[in-house]
N, C-alpha and C. Protein backbone atom coordinates (compact mmCIF):
# COMPACT_ATOMS: atom_id res chain seq x y z
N UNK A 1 0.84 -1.18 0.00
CA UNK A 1 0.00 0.00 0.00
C UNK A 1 0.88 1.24 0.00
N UNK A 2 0.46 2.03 -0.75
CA UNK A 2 1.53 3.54 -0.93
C UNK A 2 0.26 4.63 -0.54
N UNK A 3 1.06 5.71 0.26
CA UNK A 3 -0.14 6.86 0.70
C UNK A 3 0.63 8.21 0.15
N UNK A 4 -0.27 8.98 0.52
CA UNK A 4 0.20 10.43 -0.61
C UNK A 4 0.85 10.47 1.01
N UNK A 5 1.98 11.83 0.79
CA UNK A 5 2.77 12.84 1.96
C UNK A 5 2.61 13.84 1.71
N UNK A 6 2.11 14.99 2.64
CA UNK A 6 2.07 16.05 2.45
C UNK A 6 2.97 16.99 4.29
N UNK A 7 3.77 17.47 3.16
CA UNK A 7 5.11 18.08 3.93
C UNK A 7 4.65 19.71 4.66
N UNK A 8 4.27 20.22 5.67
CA UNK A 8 3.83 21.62 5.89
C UNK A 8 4.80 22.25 6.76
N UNK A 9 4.76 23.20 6.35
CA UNK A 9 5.57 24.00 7.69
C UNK A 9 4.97 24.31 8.54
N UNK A 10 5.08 24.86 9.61
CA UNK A 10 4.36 25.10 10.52
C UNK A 10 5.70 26.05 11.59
N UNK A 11 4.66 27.22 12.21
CA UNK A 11 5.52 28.12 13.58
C UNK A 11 6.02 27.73 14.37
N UNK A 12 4.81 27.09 15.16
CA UNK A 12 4.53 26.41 16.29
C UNK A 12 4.56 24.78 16.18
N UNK A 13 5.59 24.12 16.61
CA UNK A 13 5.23 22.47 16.09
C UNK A 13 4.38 21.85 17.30
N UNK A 14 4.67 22.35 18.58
CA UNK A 14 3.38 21.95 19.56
C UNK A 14 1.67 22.38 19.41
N UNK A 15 1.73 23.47 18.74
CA UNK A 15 0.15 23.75 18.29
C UNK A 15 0.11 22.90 17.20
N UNK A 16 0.66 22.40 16.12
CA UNK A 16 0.54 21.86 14.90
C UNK A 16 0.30 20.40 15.75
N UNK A 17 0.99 20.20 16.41
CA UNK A 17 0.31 18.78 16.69
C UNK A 17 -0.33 18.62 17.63
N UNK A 18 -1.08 19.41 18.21
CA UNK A 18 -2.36 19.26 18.81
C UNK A 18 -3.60 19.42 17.94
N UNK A 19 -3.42 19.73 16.73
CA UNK A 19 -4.25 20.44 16.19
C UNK A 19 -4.92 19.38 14.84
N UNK A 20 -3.32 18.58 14.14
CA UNK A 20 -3.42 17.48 13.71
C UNK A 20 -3.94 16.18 14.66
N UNK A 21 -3.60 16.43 15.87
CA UNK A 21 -4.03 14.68 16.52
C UNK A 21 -5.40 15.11 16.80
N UNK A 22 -6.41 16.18 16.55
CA UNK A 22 -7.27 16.40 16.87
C UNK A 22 -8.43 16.12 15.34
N UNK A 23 -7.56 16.94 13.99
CA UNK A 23 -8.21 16.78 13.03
C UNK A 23 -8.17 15.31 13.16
N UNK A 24 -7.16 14.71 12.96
CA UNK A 24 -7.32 13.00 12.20
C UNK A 24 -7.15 12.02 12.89
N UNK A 25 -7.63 12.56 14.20
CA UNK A 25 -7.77 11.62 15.50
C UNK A 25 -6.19 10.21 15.75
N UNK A 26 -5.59 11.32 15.38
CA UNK A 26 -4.08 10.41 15.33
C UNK A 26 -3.14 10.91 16.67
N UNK A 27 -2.22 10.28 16.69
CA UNK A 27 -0.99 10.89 17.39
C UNK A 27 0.10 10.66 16.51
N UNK A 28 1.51 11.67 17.00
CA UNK A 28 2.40 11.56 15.74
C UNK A 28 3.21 9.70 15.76
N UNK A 29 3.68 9.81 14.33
CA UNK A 29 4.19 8.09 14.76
C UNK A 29 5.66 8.87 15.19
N UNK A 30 5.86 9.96 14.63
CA UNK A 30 7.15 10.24 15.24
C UNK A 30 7.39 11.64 15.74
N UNK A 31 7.98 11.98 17.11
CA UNK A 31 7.86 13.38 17.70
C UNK A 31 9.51 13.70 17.53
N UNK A 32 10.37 14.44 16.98
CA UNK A 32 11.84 15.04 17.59
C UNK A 32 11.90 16.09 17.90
N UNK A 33 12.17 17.12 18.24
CA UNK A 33 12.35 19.00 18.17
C UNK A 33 12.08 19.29 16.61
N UNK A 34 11.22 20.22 16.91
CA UNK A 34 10.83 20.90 15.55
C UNK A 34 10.45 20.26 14.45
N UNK A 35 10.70 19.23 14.82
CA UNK A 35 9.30 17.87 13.74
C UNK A 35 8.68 16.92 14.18
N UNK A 36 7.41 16.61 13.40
CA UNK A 36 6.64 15.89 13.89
C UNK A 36 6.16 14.96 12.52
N UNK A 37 5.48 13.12 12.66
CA UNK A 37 4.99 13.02 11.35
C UNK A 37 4.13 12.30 12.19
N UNK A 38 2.65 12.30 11.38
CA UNK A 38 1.61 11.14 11.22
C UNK A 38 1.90 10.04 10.26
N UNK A 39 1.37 8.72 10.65
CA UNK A 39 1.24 8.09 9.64
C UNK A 39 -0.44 7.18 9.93
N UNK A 40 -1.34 8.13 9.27
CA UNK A 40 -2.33 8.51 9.28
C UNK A 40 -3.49 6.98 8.12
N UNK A 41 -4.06 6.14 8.81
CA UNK A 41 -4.41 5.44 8.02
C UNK A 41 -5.84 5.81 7.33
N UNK A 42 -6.54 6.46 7.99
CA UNK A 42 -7.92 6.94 7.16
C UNK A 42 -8.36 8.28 7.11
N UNK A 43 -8.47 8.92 6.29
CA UNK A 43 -7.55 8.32 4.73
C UNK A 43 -5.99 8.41 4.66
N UNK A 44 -5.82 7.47 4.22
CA UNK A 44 -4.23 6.91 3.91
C UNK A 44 -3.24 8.64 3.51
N UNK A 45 -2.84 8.87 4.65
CA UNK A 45 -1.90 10.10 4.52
C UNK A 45 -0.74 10.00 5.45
N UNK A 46 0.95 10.59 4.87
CA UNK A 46 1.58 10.88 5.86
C UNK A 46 2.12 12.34 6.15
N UNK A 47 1.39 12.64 6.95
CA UNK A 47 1.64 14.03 7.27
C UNK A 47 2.88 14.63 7.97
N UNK A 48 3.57 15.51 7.70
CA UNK A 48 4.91 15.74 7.94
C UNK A 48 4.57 17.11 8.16
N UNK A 49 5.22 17.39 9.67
CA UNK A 49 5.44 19.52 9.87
C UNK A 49 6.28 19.45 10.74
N UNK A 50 7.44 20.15 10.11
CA UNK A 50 8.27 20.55 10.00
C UNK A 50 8.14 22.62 10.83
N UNK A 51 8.67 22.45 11.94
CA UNK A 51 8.74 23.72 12.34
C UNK A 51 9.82 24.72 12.11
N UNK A 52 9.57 25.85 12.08
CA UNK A 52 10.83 27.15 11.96
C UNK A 52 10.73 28.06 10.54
N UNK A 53 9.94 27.06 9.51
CA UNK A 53 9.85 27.72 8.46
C UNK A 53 8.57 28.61 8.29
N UNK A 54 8.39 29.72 7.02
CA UNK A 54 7.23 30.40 7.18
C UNK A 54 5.95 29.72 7.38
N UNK A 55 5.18 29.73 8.75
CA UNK A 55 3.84 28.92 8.56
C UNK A 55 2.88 29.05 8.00
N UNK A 56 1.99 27.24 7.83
CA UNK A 56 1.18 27.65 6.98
C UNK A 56 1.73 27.80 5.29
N UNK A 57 3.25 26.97 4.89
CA UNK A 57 3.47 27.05 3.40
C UNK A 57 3.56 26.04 3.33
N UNK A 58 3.65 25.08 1.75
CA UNK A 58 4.10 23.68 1.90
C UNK A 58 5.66 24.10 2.13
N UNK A 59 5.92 22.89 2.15
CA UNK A 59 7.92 22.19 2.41
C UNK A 59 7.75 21.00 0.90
N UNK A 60 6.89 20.28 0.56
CA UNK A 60 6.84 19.44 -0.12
C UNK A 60 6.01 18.17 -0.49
N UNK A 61 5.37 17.96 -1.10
CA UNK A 61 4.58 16.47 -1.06
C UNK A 61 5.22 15.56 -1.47
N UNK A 62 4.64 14.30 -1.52
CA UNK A 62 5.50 12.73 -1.68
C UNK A 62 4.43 11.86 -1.93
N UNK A 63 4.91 10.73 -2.20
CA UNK A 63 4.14 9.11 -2.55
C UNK A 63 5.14 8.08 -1.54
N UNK A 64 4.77 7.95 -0.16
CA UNK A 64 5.41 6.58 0.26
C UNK A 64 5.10 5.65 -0.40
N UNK A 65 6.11 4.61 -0.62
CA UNK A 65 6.03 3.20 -1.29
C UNK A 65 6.55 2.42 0.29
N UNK A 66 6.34 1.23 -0.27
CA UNK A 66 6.63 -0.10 1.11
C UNK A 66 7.79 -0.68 0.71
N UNK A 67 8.57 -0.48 -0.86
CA UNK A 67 9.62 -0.99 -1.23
C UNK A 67 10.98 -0.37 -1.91
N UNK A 68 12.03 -0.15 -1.97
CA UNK A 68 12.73 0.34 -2.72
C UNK A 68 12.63 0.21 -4.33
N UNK A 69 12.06 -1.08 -4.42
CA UNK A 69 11.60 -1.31 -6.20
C UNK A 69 10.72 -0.45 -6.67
N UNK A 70 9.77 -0.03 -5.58
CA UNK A 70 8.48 0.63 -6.13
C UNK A 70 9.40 1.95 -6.39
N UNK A 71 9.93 2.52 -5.29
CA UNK A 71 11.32 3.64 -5.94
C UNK A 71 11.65 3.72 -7.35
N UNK A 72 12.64 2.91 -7.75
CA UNK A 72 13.19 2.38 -8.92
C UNK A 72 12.09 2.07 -10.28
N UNK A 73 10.71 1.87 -9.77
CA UNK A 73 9.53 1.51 -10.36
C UNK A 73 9.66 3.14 -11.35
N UNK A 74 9.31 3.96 -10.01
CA UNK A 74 8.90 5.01 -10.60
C UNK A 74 9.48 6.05 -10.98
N UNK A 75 11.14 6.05 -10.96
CA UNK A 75 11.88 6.83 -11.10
C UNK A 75 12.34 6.22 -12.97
N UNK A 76 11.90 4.85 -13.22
CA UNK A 76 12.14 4.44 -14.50
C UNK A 76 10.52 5.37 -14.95
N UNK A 77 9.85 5.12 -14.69
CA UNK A 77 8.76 5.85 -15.11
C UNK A 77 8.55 7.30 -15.26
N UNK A 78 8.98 8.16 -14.33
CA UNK A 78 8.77 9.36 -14.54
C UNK A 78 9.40 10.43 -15.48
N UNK A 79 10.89 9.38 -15.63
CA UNK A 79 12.34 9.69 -16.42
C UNK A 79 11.70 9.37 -17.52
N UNK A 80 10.98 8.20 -17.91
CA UNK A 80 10.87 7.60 -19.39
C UNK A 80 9.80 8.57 -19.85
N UNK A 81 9.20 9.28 -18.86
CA UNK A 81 7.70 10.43 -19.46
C UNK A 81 8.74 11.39 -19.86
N UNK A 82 9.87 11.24 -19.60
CA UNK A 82 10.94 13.04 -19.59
C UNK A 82 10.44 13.89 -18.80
N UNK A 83 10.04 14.08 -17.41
CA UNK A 83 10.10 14.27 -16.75
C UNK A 83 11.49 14.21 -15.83
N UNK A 84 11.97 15.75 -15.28
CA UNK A 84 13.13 15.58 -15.19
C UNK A 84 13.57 15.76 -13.58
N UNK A 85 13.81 14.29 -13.18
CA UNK A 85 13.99 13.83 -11.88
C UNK A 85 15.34 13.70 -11.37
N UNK A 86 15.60 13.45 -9.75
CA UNK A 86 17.11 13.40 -9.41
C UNK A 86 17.72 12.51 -9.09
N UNK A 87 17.15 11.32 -9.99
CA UNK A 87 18.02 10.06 -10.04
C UNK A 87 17.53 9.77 -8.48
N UNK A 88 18.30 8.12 -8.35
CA UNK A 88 17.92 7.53 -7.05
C UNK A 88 18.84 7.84 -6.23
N UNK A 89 18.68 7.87 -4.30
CA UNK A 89 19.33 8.49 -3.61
C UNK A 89 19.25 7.85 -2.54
N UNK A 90 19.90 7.67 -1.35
CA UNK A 90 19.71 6.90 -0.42
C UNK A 90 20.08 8.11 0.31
N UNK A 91 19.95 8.38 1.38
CA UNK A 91 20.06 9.79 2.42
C UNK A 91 19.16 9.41 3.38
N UNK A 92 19.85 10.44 4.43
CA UNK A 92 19.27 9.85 5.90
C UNK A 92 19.00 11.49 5.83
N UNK A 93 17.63 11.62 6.46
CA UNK A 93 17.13 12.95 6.58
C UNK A 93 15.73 12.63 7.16
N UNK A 94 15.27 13.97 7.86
CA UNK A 94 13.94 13.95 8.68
C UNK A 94 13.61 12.80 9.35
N UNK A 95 14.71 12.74 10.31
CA UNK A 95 15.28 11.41 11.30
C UNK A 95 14.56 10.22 10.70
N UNK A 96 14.93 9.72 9.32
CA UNK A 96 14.75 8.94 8.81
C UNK A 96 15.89 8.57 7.96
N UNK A 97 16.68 7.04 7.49
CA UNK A 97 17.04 6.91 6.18
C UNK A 97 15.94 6.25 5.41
N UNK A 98 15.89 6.68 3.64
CA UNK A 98 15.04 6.42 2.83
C UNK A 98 16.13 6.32 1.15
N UNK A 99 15.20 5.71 0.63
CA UNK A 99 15.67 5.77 -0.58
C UNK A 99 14.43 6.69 -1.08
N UNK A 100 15.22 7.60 -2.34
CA UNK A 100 14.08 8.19 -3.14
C UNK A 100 14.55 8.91 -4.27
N UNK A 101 13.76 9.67 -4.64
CA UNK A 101 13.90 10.54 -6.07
C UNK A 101 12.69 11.21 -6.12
N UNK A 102 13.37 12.31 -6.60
CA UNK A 102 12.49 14.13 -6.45
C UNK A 102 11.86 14.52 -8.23
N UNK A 103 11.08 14.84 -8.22
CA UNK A 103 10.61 15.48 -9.43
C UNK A 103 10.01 16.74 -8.91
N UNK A 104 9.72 18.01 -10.11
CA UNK A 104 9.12 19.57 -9.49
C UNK A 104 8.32 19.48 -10.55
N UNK A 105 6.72 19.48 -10.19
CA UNK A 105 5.35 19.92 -10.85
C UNK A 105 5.97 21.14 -11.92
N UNK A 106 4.66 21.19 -12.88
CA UNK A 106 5.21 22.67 -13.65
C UNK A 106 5.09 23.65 -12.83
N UNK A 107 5.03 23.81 -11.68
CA UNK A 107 4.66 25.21 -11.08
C UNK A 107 5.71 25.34 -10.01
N UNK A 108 6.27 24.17 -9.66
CA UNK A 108 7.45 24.19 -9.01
C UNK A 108 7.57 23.25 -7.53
N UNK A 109 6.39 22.80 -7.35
CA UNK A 109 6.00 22.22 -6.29
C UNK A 109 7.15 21.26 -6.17
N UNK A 110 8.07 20.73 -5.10
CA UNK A 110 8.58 18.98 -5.21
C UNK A 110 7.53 18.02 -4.51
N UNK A 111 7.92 17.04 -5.33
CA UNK A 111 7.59 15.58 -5.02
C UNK A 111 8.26 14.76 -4.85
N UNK A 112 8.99 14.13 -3.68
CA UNK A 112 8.97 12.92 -3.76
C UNK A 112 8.58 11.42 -3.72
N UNK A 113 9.34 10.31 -4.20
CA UNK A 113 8.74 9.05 -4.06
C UNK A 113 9.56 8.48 -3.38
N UNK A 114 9.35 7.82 -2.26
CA UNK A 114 10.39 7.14 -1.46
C UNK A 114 9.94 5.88 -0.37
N UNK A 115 10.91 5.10 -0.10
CA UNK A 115 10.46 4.18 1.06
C UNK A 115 11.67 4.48 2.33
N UNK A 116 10.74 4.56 3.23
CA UNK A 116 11.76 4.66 4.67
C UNK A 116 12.29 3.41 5.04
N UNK A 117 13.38 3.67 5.03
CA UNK A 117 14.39 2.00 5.71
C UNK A 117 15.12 2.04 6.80
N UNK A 118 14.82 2.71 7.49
CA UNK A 118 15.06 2.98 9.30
C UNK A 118 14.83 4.46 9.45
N UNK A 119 15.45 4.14 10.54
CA UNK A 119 15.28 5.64 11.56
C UNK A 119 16.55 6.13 11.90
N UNK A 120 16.68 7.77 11.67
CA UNK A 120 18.02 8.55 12.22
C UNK A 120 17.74 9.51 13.18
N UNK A 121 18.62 9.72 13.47
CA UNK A 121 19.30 10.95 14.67
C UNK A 121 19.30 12.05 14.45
N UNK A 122 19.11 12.76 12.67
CA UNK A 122 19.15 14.21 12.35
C UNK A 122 17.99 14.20 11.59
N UNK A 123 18.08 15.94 11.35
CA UNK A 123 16.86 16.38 10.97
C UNK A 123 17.54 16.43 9.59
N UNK A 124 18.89 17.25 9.06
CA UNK A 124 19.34 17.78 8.49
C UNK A 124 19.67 16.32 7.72
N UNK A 125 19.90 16.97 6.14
CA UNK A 125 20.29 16.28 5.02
C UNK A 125 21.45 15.57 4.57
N UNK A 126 21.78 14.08 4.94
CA UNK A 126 22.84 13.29 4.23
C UNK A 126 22.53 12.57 3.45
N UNK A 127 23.54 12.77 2.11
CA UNK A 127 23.42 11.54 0.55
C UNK A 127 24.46 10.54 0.87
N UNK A 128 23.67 9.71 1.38
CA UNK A 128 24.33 8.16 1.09
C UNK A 128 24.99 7.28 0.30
N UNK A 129 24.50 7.78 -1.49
CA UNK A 129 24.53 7.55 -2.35
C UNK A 129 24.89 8.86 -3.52
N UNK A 130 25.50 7.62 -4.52
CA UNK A 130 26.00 8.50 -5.18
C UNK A 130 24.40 9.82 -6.02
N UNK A 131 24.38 10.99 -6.15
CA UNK A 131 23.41 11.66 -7.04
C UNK A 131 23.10 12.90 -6.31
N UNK A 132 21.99 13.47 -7.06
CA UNK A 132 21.61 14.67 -6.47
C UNK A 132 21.31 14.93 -4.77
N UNK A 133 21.53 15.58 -4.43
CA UNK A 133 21.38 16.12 -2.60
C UNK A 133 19.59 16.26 -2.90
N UNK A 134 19.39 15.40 -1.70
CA UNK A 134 17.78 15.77 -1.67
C UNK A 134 17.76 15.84 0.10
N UNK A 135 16.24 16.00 0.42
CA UNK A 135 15.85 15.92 1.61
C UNK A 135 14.64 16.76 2.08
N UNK A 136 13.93 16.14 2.66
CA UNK A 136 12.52 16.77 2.84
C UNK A 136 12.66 17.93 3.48
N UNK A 137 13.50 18.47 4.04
CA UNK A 137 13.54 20.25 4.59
C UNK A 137 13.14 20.99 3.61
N UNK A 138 13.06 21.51 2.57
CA UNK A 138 13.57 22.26 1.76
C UNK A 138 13.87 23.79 2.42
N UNK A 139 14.79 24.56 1.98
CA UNK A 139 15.70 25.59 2.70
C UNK A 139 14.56 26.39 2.40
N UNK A 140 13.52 26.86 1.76
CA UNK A 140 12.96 28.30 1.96
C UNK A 140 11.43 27.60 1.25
N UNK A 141 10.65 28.10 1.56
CA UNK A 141 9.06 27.55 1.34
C UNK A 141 8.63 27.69 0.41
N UNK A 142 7.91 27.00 -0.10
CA UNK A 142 7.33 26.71 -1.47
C UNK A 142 6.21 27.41 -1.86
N UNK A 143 6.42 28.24 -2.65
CA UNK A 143 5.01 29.39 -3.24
C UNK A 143 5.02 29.07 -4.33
N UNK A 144 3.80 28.24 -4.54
CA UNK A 144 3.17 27.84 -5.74
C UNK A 144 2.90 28.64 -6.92
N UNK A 145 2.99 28.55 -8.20
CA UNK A 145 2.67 29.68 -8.82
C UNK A 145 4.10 30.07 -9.53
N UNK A 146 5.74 30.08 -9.14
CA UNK A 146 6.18 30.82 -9.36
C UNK A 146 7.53 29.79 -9.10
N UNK A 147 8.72 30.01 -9.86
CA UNK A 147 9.49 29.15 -10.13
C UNK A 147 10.19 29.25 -8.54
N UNK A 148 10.77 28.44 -8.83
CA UNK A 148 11.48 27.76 -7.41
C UNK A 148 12.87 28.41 -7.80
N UNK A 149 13.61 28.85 -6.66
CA UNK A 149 14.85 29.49 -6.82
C UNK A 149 16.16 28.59 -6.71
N UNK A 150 15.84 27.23 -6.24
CA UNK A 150 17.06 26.47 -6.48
C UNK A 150 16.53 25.23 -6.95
N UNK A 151 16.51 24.69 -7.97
CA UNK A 151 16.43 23.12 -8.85
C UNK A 151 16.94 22.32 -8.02
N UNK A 152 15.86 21.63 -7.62
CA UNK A 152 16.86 20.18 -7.04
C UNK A 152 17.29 19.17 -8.02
């Protein structure tokens, strides 16, 4: 089973998650300083907020997969549309390691597709693997509408 991710920033990460375990009658699956995630089964969402950045913007959406193939699935797929993605990546980020690969909507939005394959100690971004630097922080918030100032 794969669920959409939707990445938010948020001011306050203690109001954000009182506020989420209230909308979707969840608690976070994971709490550290200044982040928090659901993994939210009805409806199938994993919600990610991320505190410090402007609140109230996205940070990023995603597609969890359950496998690294499904990764590789869709990074042959999105490449073969020409769609222009950042290759596969293994990185430990948002006290998680994951494998994945990033694509940006026409409007600039990112997406990633990824599966989590443990758990880390930082918030901040390491490439494991050889390819593009990714990681669910993104350094400055995402305003839809209007090109993104650094290409991942």
């Amino acid at each position: 089973m794969s669920r959409v991710q939707l990445a938010l920033n948020v001011t306050n990460i203690d109001e954000a998650v009182a506020f989420y375990s209230k909308l979707f009658d969840a608690e976070p699956a994971k709490r550290k300083p200044g982040y928090a995630n659901f993994a939210i089964a009805d409806p199938p969402l994993k919600l990610v907020l991320i505190e410090g950045a402007e609140g109230g913007t996205l940070n990023h959406l995603g597609v969890e997969v359950m496998a690294a193939e499904e990764v590789v699935a869709a990074e042959n797929r999105l490449s073969g549309e020409g769609l222009a993605t950042t290759g596969i990546d293994d990185t430990m980020c948002c006290f998680a390691l994951k494998t994945e690969t990033w694509v940006r909507d026409p409007d600039g939005a990112p997406w990633e597709v990824y599966v989590k394959t443990g758990d880390a100690e930082q918030m901040s971004n390491t490439v494991l693997s050889e390819g593009s630097p990714a990681c669910c922080a993104a350094p400055e918030p995402v305003t839809l509408g209007q090109e993104p100032t650094a290409q991942r």
